[in-house]
Structures are given as structure tokens and as C-alpha cells.
C-alpha atoms as a PDB file:
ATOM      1  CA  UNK A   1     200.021  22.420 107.419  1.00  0.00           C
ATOM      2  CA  UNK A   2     201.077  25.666 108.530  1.00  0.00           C
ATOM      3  CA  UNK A   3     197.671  26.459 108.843  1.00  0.00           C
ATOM      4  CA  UNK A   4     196.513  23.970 111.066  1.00  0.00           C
ATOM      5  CA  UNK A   5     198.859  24.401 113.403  1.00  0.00           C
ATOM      6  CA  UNK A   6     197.719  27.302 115.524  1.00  0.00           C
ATOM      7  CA  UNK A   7     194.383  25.746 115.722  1.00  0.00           C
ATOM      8  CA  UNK A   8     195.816  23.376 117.325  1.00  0.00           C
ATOM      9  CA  UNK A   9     197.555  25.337 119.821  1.00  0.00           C
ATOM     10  CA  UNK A  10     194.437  27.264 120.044  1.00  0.00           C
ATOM     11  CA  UNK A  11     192.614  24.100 120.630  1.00  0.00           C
ATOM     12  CA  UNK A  12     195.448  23.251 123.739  1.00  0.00           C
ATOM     13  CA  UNK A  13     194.951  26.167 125.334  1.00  0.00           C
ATOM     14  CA  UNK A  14     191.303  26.484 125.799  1.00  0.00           C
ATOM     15  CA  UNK A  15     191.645  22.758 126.892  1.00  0.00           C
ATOM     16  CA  UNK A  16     194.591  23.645 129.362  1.00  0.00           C
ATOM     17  CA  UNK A  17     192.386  26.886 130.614  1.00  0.00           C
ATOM     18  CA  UNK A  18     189.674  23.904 131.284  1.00  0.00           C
ATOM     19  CA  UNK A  19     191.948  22.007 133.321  1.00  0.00           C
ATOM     20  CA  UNK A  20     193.350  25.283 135.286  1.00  0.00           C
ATOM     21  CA  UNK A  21     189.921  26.082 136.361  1.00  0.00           C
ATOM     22  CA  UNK A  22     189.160  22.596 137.082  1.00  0.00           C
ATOM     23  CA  UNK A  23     191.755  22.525 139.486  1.00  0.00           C
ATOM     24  CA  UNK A  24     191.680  25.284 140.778  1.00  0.00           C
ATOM     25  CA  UNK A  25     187.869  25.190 141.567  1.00  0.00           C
ATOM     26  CA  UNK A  26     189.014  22.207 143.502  1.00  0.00           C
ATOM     27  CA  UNK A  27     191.403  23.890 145.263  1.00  0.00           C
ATOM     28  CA  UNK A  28     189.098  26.448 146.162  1.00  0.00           C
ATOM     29  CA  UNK A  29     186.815  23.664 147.369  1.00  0.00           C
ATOM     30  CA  UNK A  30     189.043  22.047 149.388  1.00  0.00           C
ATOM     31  CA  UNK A  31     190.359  25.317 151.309  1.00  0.00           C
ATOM     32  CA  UNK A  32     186.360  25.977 151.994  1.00  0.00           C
ATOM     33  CA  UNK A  33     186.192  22.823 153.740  1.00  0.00           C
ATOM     34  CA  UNK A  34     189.412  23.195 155.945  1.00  0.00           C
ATOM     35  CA  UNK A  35     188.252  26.725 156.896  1.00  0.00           C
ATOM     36  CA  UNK A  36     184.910  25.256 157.602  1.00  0.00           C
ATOM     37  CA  UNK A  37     186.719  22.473 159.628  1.00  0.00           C
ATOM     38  CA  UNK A  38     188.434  25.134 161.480  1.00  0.00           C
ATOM     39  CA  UNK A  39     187.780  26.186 165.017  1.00  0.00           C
ATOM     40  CA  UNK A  40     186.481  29.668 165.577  1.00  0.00           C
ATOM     41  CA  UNK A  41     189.062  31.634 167.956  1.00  0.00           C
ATOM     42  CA  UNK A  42     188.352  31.595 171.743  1.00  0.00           C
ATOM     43  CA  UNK A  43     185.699  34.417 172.822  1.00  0.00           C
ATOM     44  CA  UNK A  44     188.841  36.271 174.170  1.00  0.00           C
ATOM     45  CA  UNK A  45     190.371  36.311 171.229  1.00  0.00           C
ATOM     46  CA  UNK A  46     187.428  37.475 169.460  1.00  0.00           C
ATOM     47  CA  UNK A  47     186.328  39.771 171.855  1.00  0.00           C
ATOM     48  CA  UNK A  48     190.179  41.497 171.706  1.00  0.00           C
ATOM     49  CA  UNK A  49     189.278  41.637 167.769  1.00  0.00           C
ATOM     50  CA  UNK A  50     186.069  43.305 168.324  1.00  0.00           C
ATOM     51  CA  UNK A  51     187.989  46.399 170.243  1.00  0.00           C
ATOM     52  CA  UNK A  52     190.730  46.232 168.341  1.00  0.00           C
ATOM     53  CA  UNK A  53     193.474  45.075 170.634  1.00  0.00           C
ATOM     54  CA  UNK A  54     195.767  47.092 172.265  1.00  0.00           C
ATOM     55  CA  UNK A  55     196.303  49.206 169.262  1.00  0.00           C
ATOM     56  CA  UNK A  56     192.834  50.122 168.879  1.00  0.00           C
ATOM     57  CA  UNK A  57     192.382  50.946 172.822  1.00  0.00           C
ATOM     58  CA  UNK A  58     195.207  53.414 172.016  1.00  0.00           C
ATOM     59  CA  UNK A  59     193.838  54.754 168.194  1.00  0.00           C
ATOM     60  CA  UNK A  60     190.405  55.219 169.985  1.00  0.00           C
ATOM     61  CA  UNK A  61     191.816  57.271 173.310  1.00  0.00           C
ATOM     62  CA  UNK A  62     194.253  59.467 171.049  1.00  0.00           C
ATOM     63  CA  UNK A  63     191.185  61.906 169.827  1.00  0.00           C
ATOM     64  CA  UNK A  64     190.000  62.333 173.366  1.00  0.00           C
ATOM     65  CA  UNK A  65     193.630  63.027 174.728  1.00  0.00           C
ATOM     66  CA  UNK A  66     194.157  65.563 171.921  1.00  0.00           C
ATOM     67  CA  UNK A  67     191.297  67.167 172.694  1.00  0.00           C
ATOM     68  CA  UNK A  68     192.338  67.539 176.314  1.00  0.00           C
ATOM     69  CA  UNK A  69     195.370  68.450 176.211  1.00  0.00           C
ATOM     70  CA  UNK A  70     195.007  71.244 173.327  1.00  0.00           C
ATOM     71  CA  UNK A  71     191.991  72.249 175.344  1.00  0.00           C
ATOM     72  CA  UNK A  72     193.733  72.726 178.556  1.00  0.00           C
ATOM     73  CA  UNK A  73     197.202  74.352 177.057  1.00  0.00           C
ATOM     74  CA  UNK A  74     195.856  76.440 174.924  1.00  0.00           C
ATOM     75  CA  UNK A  75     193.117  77.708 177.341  1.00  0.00           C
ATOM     76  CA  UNK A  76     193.869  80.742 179.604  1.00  0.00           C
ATOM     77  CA  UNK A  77     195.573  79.428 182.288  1.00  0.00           C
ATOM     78  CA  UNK A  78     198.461  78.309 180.055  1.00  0.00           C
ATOM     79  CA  UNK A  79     198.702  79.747 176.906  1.00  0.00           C
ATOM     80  CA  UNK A  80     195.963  82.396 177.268  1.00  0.00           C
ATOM     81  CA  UNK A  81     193.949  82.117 174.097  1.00  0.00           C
ATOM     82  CA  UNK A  82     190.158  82.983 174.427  1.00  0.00           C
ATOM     83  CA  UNK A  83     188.094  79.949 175.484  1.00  0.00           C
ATOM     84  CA  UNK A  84     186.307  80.055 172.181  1.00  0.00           C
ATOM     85  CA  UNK A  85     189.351  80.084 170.012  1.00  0.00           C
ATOM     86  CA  UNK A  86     191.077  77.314 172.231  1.00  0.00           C
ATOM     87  CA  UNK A  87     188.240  74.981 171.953  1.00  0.00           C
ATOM     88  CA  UNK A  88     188.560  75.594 168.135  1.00  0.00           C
ATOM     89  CA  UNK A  89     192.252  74.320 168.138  1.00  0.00           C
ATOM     90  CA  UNK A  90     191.136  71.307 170.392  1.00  0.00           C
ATOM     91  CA  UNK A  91     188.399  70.429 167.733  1.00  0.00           C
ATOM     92  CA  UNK A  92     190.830  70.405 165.066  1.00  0.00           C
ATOM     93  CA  UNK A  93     193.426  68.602 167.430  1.00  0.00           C
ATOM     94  CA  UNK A  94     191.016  65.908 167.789  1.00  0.00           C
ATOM     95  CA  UNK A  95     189.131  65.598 164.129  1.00  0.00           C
ATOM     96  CA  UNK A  96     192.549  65.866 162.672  1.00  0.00           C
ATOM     97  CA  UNK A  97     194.337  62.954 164.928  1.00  0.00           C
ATOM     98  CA  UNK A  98     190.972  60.456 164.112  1.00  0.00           C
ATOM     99  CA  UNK A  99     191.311  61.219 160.306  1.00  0.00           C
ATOM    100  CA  UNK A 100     195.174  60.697 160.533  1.00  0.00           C
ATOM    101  CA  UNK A 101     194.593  57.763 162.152  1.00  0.00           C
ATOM    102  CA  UNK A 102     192.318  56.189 159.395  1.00  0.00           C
ATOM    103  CA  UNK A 103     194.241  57.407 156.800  1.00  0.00           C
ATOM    104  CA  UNK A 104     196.939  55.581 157.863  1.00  0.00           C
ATOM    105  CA  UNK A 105     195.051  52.059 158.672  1.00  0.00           C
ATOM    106  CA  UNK A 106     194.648  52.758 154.935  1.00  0.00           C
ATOM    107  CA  UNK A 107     197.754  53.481 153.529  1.00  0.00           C
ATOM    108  CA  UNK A 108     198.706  49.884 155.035  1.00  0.00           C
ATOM    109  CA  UNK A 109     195.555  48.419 153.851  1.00  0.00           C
ATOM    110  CA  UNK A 110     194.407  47.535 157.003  1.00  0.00           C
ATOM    111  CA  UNK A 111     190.938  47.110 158.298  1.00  0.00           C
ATOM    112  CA  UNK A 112     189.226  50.977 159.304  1.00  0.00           C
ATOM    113  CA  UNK A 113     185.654  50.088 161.305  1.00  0.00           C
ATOM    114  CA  UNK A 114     187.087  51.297 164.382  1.00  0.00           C
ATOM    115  CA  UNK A 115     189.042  54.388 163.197  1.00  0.00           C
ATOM    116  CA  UNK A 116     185.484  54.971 161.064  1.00  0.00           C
ATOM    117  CA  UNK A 117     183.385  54.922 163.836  1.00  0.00           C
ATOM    118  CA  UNK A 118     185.707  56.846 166.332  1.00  0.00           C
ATOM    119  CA  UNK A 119     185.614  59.457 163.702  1.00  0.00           C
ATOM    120  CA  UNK A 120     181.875  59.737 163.420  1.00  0.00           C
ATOM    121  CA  UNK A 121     181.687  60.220 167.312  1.00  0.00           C
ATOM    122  CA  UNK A 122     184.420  62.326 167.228  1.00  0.00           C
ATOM    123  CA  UNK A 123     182.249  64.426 164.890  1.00  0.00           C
ATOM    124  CA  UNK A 124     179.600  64.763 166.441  1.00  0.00           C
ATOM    125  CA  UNK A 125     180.898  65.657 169.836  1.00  0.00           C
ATOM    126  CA  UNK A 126     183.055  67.954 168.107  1.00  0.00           C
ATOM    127  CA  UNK A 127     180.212  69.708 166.278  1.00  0.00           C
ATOM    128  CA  UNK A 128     177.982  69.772 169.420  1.00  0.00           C
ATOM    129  CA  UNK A 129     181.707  71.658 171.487  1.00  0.00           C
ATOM    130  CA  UNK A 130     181.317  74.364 168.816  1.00  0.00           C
ATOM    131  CA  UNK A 131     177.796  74.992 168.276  1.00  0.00           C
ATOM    132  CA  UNK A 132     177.453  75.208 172.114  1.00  0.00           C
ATOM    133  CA  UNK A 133     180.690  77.400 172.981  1.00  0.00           C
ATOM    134  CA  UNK A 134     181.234  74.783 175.704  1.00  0.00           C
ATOM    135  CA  UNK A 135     183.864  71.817 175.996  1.00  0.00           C
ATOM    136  CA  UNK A 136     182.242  69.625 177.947  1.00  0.00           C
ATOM    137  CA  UNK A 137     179.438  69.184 175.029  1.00  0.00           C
ATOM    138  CA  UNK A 138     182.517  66.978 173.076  1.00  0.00           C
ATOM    139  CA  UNK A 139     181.751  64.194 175.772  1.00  0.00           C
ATOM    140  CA  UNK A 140     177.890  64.287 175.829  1.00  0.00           C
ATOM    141  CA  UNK A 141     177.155  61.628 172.886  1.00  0.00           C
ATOM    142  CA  UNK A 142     179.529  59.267 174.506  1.00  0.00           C
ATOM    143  CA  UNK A 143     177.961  59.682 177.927  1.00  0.00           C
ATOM    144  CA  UNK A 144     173.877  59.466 176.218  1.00  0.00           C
ATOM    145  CA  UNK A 145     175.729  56.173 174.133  1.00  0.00           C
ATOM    146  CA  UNK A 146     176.315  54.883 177.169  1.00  0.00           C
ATOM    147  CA  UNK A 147     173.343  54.972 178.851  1.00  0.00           C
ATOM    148  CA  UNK A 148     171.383  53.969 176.245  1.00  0.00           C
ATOM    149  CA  UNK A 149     172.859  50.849 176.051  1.00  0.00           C
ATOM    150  CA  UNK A 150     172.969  50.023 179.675  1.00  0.00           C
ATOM    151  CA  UNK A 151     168.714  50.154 178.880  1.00  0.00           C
ATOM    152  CA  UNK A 152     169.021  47.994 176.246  1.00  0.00           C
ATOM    153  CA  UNK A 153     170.598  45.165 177.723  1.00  0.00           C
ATOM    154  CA  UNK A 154     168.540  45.988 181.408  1.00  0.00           C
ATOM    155  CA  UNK A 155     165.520  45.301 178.878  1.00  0.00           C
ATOM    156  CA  UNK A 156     166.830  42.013 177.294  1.00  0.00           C
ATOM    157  CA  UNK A 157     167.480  40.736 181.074  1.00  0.00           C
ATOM    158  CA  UNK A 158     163.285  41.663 182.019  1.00  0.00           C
ATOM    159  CA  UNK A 159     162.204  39.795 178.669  1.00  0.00           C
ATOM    160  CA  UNK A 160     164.662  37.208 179.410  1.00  0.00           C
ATOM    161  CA  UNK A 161     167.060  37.521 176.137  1.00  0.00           C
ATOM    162  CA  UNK A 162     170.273  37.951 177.455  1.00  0.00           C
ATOM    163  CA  UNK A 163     172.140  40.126 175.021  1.00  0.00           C
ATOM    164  CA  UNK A 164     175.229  38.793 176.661  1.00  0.00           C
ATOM    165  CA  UNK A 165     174.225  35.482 175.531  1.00  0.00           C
ATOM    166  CA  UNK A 166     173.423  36.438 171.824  1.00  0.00           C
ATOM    167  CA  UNK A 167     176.816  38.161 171.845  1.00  0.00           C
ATOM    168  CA  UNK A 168     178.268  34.710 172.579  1.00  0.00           C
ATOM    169  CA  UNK A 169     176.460  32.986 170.173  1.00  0.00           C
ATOM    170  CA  UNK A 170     177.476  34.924 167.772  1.00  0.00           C
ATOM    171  CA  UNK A 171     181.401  35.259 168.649  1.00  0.00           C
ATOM    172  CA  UNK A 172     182.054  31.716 170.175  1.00  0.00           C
ATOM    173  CA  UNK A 173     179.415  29.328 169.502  1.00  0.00           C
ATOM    174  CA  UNK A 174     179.597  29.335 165.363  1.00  0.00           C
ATOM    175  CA  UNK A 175     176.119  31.405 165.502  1.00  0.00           C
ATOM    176  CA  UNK A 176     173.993  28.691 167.153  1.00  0.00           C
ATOM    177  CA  UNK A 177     171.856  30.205 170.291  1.00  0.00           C
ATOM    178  CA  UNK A 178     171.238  26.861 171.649  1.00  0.00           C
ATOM    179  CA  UNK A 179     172.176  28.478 175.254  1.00  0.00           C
ATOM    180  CA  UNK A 180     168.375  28.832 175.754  1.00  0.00           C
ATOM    181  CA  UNK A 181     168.188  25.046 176.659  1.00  0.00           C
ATOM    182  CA  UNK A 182     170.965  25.260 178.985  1.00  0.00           C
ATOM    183  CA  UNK A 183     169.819  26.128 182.147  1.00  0.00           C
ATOM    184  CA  UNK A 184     172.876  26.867 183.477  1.00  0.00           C
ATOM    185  CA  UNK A 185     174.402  28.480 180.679  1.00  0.00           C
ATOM    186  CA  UNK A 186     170.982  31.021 180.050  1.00  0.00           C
ATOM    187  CA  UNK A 187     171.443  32.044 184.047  1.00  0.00           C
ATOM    188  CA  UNK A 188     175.344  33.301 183.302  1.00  0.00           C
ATOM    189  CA  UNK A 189     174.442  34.836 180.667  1.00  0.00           C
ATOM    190  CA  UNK A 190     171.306  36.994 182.707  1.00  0.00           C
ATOM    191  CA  UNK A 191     173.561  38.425 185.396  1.00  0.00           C
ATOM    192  CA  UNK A 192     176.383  38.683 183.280  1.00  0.00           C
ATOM    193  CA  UNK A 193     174.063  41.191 181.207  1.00  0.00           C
ATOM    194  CA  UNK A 194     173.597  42.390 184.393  1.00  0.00           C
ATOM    195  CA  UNK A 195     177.146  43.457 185.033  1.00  0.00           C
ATOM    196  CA  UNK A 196     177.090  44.698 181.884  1.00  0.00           C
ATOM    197  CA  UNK A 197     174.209  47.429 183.500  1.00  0.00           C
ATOM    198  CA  UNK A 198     176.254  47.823 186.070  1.00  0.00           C
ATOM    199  CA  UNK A 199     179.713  48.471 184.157  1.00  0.00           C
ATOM    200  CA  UNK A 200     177.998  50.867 181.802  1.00  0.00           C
ATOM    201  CA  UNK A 201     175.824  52.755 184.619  1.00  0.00           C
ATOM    202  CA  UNK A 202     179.178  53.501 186.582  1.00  0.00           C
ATOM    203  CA  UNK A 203     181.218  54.377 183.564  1.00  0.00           C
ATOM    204  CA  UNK A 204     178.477  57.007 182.587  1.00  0.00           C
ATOM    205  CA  UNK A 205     177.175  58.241 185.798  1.00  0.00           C
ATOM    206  CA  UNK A 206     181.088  59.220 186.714  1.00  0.00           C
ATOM    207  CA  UNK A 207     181.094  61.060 182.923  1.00  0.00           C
ATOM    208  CA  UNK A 208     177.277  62.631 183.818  1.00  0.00           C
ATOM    209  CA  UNK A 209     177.920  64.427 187.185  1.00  0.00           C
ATOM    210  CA  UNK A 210     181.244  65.922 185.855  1.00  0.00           C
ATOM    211  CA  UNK A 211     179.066  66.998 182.684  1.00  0.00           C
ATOM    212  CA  UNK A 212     176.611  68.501 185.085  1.00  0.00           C
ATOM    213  CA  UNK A 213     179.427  70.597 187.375  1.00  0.00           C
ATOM    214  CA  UNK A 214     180.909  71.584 184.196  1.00  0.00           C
ATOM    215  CA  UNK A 215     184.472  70.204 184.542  1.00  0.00           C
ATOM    216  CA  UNK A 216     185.022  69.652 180.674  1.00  0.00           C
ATOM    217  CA  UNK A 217     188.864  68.421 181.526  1.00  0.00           C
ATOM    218  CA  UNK A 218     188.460  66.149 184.386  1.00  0.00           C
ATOM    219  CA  UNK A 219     185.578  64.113 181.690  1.00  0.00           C
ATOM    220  CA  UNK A 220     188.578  63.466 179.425  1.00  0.00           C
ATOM    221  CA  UNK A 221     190.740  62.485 182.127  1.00  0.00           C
ATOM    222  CA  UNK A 222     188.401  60.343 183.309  1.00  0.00           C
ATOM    223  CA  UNK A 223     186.961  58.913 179.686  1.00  0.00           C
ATOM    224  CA  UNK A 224     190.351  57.129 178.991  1.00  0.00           C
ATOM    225  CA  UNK A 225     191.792  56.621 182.629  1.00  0.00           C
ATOM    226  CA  UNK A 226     188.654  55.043 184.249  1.00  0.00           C
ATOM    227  CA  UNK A 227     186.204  54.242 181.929  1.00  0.00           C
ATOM    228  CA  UNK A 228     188.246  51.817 179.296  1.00  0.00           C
ATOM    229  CA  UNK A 229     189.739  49.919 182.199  1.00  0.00           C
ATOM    230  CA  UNK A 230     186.288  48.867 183.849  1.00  0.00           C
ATOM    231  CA  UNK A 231     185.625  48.161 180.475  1.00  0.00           C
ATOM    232  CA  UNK A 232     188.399  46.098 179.574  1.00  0.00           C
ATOM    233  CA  UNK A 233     187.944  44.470 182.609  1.00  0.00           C
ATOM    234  CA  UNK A 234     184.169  43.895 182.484  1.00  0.00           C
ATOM    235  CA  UNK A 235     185.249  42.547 179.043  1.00  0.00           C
ATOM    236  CA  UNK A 236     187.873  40.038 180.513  1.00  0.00           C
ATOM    237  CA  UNK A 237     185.327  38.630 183.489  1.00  0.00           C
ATOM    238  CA  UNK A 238     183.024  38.008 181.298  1.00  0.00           C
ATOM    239  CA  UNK A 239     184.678  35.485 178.893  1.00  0.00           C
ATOM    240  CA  UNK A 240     186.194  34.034 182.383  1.00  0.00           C
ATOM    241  CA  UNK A 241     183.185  33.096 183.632  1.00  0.00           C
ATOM    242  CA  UNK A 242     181.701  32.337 180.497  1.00  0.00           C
ATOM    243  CA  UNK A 243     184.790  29.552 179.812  1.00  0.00           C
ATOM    244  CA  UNK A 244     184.302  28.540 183.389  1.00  0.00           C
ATOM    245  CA  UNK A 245     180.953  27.561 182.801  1.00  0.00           C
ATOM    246  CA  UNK A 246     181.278  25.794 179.291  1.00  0.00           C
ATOM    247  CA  UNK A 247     184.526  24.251 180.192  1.00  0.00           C
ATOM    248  CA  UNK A 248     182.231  22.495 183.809  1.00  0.00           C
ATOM    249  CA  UNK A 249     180.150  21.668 181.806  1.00  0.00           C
ATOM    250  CA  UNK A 250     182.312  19.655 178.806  1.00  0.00           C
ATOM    251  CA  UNK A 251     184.165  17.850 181.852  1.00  0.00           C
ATOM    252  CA  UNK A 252     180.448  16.808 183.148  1.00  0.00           C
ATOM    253  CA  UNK A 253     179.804  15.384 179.956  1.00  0.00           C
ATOM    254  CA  UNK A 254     182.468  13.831 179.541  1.00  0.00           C
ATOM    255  CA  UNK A 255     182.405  11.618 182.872  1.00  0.00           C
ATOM    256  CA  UNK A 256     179.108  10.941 181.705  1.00  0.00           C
END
């Protein structure tokens, strides 16, 4: 008998595992299906998530301002270190501020794509500032960046794909482009793109003619005082006139 006994114990357990997993694969089920059944968040919201929020506007400007400021104090109107050797400090100023920055997204186990990707432009404007002897390099991959995506969406607009649109299919519309049928809807989305153009032209023709007089300080200035705001507010117009749009158009349908 005494034998027996933890066979049977065995046999409850493996039978109680079966049930556990049962359960729990219905569980699992049912938590698919309610995140399914969930909206997706507003395009606002989503578009906040996709710079990070406020938070990330700051991580992202902290490099830059590092930069500047080290550049600028150390340099030798203030401090008087040779322009070499100052621009040296400002690299490390800057690298050092975008690693810190990551490392500590990851100490608190929170997400690092932005701090990652500020880092590897950091890096390269960083590397560029040294190999050239000249601050104002630091800036040039942003300002190229820049431009070359203000082509990219002037080319979606002349073969009549609306990045802007794709953006929102992605973001707000559960992945469906449907927008193509929507007359309405596919002409917002064309000179929205083209704002876009327009918002990325200015930001980067402000950043190239300092680049081209030289004035290394005044491009960091302006990188997080100008160009983040007309991009923050590019960013808010469009998802205004975006909802404006979709929300005339559920109202029409619904009369209807």
C-alpha cells in the first residue's frame, strides 16, 4: 500500500498540471481577444509615443546642449582651452550624457529605441567634429537626415503615395490603407505630406546656412530652440486635421 501511494500522487499531479495549463491557455485566450477588442490609442497619443513624450524631447536635446555648452565654455573666450582640445571635452560631454541616458532607461527596464538611436547620431556627428577639427561637423548628419527625408516624402506626393497617409495607417487605422478609396481622406493626406516638405525644408535650410557661415554654436542653439518646436507643432496639426477630417466624415455617415 505504501507503495502505491505516491503513484497516485504522481498520477494527481500530472493531471492537476493538465488542468493548470488548460486554464491557463484559456486565460491566455481570452486576454488575446480583449486586447484584440481593444481600441488602438488616438494618433496623438501614438504619435507622442513615437517621440517619446516630453521626456524623450528632453533625453534627445540633452546631447546637443552638452555639446554646446562644453563647446562654448571651454573654448577661448571663456575658459581658454585650445579649440581642438575644447571640442574634445564637448565630444565626450555629449557621447557621455547619450550613454548615461540609456544606461539609465535600462537600469529601470524601460524601453531604449530612442536613447539607441540618439546615440548612434550622436556618434557619428561626434566622430565627423573630430576627424574634421571643426564643431560645426557634429550637426551635419542631422542637417543631410533632414533633407533627405523632406525628398522622400516630396517623391511619395509626385507618385501619389502619401507617406503621411501610410504613417496613419499604420498608427491609427489598425494597419488597413483603405485611405486610397477615400477621396477626401487621400487629398489630406497629399498636402499634409506636403507640409511635411515644408516643415523639414525650413528646419534644415535654417541648420544649412549657419553650417555654411561656420557658426558651430548658433546650430545648437537653434537645433533644440527652433527646430523641435516646428516639429512638435507640424506633429500636432497634422493629427488635427487628420481627426477633423475622419471625425466629418463619421458624422456624414452617420446622418446617412
Amino acid at each position: 500500500m505504501s507503495g502505491s501511494e505516491p503513484r497516485h500522487a504522481a498520477h494527481e499531479s500530472v493531471e492537476e498540471r493538465i488542468a493548470e495549463e488548460v486554464v491557463e491557455e484559456l486565460e491566455l485566450h481570452q486576454v488575446r481577444k480583449d486586447d484584440e477588442d481593444e481600441p488602438l490609442p488616438s494618433m496623438s497619443e501614438q504619435i507622442s509615443e513615437q517621440l517619446g513624450g516630453v521626456r524623450g524631447l528632453i533625453e534627445s536635446s540633452l546631447p546637443v546642449l552638452a555639446f554646446v555648452v562644453l563647446n562654448v565654455l571651454l573654448g577661448e573666450s571663456v575658459v581658454g582651452l585650445e579649440k581642438r582640445e575644447a571640442l574634445l571635452w564637448a565630444i565626450i560631454g555629449s557621447v557621455g550624457s547619450a550613454v548615461g541616458i540609456g544606461a539609465v532607461r535600462l537600469i529601470r527596464r524601460q524601453p531604449v529605441r530612442h536613447a539607441v538611436n540618439g546615440l548612434f547620431g550622436i556618434a557619428i556627428g561626434a566622430w565627423l567634429a573630430w576627424r574634421t577639427g571643426d564643431a560645426k561637423n557634429f550637426y551635419l548628419p542631422g542637417i543631410l537626415l533632414t533633407f533627405g527625408q523632406a525628398a522622400v516624402l516630396l517623391l511619395s506626393v509626385v507618385f501619389r503615395k502619401p507617406l503621411i497617409g501610410y504613417a496613419w495607417g499604420i498608427m491609427a487605422n489598425k494597419g488597413r490603407q483603405d485611405w486610397f478609396g477615400n477621396t477626401r481622406l487621400f487629398r489630406t493626406f497629399q498636402w499634409l505630406t506636403l507640409l511635411w516638405v515644408a516643415s523639414l525644408c525650413v528646419r534644415a535650410g535654417i541648420q544649412a546656412y549657419l553650417y555654411a557661415i561656420g557658426e558651430a554654436n548658433a546650430l545648437g542653439i537653434v537645433r533644440i530652440l527652433v527646430s523641435w518646436p516646428i516639429y512638435a507643432g507640424t506633429f500636432a496639426f497634422t493629427a488635427w486635421a487628420i481627426h477633423r477630417v475622419t471625425s466629418a466624415q463619421r458624422r456624414e455617415a452617420a446622418v446617412a
